[in-house]
Protein backbone atom coordinates (compact mmCIF):
# COMPACT_ATOMS: atom_id res chain seq x y z
CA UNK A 1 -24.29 -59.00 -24.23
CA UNK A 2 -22.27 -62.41 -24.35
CA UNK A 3 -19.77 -62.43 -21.37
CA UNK A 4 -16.45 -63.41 -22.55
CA UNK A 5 -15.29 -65.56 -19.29
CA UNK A 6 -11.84 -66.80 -21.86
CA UNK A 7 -10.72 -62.95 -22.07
CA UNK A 8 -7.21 -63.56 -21.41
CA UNK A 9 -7.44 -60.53 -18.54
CA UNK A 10 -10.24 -62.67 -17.07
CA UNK A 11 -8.35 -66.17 -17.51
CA UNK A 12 -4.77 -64.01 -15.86
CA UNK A 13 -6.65 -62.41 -12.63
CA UNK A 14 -4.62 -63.64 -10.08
CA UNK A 15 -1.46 -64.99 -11.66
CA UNK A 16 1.50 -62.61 -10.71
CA UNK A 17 2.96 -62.82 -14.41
CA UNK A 18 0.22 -62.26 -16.73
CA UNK A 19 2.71 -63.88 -19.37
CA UNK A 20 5.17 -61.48 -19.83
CA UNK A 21 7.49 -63.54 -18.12
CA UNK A 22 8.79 -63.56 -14.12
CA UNK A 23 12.15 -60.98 -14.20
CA UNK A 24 11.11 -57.54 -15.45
CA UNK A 25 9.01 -57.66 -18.37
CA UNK A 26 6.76 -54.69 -19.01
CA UNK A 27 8.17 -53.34 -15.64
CA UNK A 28 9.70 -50.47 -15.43
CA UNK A 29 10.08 -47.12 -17.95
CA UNK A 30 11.85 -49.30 -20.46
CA UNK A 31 8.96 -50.69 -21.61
CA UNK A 32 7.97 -47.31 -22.78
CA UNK A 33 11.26 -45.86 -24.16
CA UNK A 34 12.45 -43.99 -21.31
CA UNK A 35 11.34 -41.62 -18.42
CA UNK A 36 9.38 -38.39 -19.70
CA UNK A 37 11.20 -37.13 -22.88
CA UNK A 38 13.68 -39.35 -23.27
CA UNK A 39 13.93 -40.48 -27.10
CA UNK A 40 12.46 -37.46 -28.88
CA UNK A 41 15.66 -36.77 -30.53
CA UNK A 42 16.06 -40.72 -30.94
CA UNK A 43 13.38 -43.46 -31.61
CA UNK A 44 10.13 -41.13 -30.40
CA UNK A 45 11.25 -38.66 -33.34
CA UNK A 46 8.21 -39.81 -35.06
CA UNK A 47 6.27 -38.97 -32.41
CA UNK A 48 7.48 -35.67 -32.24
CA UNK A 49 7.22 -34.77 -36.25
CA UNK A 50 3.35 -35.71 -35.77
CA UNK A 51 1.95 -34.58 -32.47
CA UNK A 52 4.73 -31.79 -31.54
CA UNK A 53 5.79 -30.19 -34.22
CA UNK A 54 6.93 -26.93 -32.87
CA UNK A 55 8.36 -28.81 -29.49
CA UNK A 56 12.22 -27.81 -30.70
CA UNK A 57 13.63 -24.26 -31.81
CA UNK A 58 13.28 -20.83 -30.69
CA UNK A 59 9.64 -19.35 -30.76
CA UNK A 60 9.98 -15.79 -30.63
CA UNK A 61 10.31 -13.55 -27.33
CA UNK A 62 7.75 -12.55 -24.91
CA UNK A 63 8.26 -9.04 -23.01
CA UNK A 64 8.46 -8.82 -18.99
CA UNK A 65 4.69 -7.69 -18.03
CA UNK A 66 6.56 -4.94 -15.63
CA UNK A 67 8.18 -3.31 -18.70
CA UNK A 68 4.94 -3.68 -21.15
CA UNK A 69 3.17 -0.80 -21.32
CA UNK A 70 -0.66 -1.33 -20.26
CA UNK A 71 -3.03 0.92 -21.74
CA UNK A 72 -6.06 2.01 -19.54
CA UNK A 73 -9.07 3.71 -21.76
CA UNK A 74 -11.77 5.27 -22.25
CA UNK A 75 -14.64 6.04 -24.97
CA UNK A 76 -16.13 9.64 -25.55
CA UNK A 77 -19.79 8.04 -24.80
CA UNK A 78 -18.62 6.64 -21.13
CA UNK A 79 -16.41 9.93 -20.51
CA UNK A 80 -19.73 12.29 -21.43
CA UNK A 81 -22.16 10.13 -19.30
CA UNK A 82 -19.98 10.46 -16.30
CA UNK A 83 -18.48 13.74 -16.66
CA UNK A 84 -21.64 15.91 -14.62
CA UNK A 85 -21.08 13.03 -11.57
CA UNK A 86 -16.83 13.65 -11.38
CA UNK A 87 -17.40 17.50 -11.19
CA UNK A 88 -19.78 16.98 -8.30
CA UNK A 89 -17.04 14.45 -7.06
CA UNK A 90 -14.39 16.84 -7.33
CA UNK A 91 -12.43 15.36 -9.80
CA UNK A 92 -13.36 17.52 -13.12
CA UNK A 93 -12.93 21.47 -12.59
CA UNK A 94 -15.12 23.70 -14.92
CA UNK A 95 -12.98 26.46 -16.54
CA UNK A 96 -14.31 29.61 -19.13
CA UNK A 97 -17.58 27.43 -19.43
CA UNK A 98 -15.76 24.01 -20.16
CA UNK A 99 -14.78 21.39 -18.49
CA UNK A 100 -10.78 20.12 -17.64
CA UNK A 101 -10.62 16.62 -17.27
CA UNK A 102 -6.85 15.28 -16.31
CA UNK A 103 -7.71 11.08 -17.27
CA UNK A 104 -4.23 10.31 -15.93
CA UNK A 105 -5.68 11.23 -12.22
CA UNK A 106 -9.01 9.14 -13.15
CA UNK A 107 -6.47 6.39 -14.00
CA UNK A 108 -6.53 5.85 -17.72
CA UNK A 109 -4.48 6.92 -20.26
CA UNK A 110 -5.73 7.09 -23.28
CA UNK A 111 -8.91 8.38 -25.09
CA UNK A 112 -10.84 7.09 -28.07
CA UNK A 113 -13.17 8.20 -30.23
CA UNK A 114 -16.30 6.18 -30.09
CA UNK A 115 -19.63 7.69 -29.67
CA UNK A 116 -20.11 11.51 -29.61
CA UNK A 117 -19.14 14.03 -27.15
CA UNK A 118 -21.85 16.69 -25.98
CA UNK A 119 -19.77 19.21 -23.76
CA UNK A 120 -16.70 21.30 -24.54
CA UNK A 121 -14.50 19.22 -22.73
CA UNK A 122 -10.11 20.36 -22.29
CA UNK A 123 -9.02 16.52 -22.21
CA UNK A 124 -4.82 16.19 -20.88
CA UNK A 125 -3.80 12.55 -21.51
CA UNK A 126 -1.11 10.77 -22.62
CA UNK A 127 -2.18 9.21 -25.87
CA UNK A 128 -5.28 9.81 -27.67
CA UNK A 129 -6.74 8.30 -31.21
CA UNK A 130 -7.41 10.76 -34.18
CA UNK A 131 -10.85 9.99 -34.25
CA UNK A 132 -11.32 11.61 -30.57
CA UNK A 133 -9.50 14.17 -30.99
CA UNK A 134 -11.43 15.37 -34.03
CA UNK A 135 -14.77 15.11 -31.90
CA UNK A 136 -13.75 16.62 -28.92
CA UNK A 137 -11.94 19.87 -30.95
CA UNK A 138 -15.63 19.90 -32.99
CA UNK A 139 -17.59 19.67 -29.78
CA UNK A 140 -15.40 23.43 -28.46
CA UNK A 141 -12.75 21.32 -26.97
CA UNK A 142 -8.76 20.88 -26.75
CA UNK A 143 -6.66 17.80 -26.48
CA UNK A 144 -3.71 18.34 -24.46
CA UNK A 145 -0.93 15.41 -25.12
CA UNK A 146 1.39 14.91 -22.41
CA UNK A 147 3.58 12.61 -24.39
CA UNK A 148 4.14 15.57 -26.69
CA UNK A 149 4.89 17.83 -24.17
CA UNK A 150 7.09 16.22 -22.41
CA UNK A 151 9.39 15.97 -25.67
């Protein structure tokens, strides 16, 4: 490639000015309209239609994590495959031939209702999907709702 040795950046290394003049040209934020966001109600509006369009207004509401609910749960496939290790654990008691499982002292708090359940299985929890419920009352079991009871 052809080195261009009359580029005017080549032709200006060195010289203090680089033709913009010796008091303040191309200086300071002037030059670019203003420090950070000045202008964007003024002559960067332009700028603001095309590459910000939703930089002004109100853009809806976003709940405080500590007051959003966070829901914790777990399929009828993972709660069968586990449920012969939490009885030896402790954690599951065996009752008239079926198993009580409290989910809100494994930590979750809902059920739902993929893959089959094999055991009659009492489930308490706080929230549970239609689906689940359905399988677990056809597998022998009960669904206890503690959001129900407490009303």
């Amino acid at each position: 490639m052809v080195v261009r040795r009359k580029k005017k950046s080549r032709s200006l290394r060195g010289w203090r000015t680089h033709g913009w003049g010796r008091v303040g040209q191309h200086r300071k934020s002037g030059g670019r309209g203003g420090r950070g966001h000045a202008g964007f109600h003024k002559h960067m509006w332009t700028w603001v239609i095309k590459y910000a369009p939703g930089w002004y207004g109100k853009h809806g509401f976003t709940r405080p994590p500590a007051i959003k609910p966070e829901i914790r749960a777990i399929n009828l496939k993972d709660l069968d495959s586990i449920l012969d290790n939490l009885v030896e654990k402790g954690l599951v008691e065996i009752r008239d031939k079926k198993y009580y499982v409290d989910l809100t002292k494994l930590g979750y708090n809902k059920i739902l209702g993929e893959g089959d359940i094999s055991k009659p299985v009492i489930l308490v929890t706080l929230k549970a999907s239609k689906k689940a419920v359905k399988k677990v009352e056809s597998a022998g079991g009960k669904v206890i709702l503690l959001s129900e009871a407490s009303t």
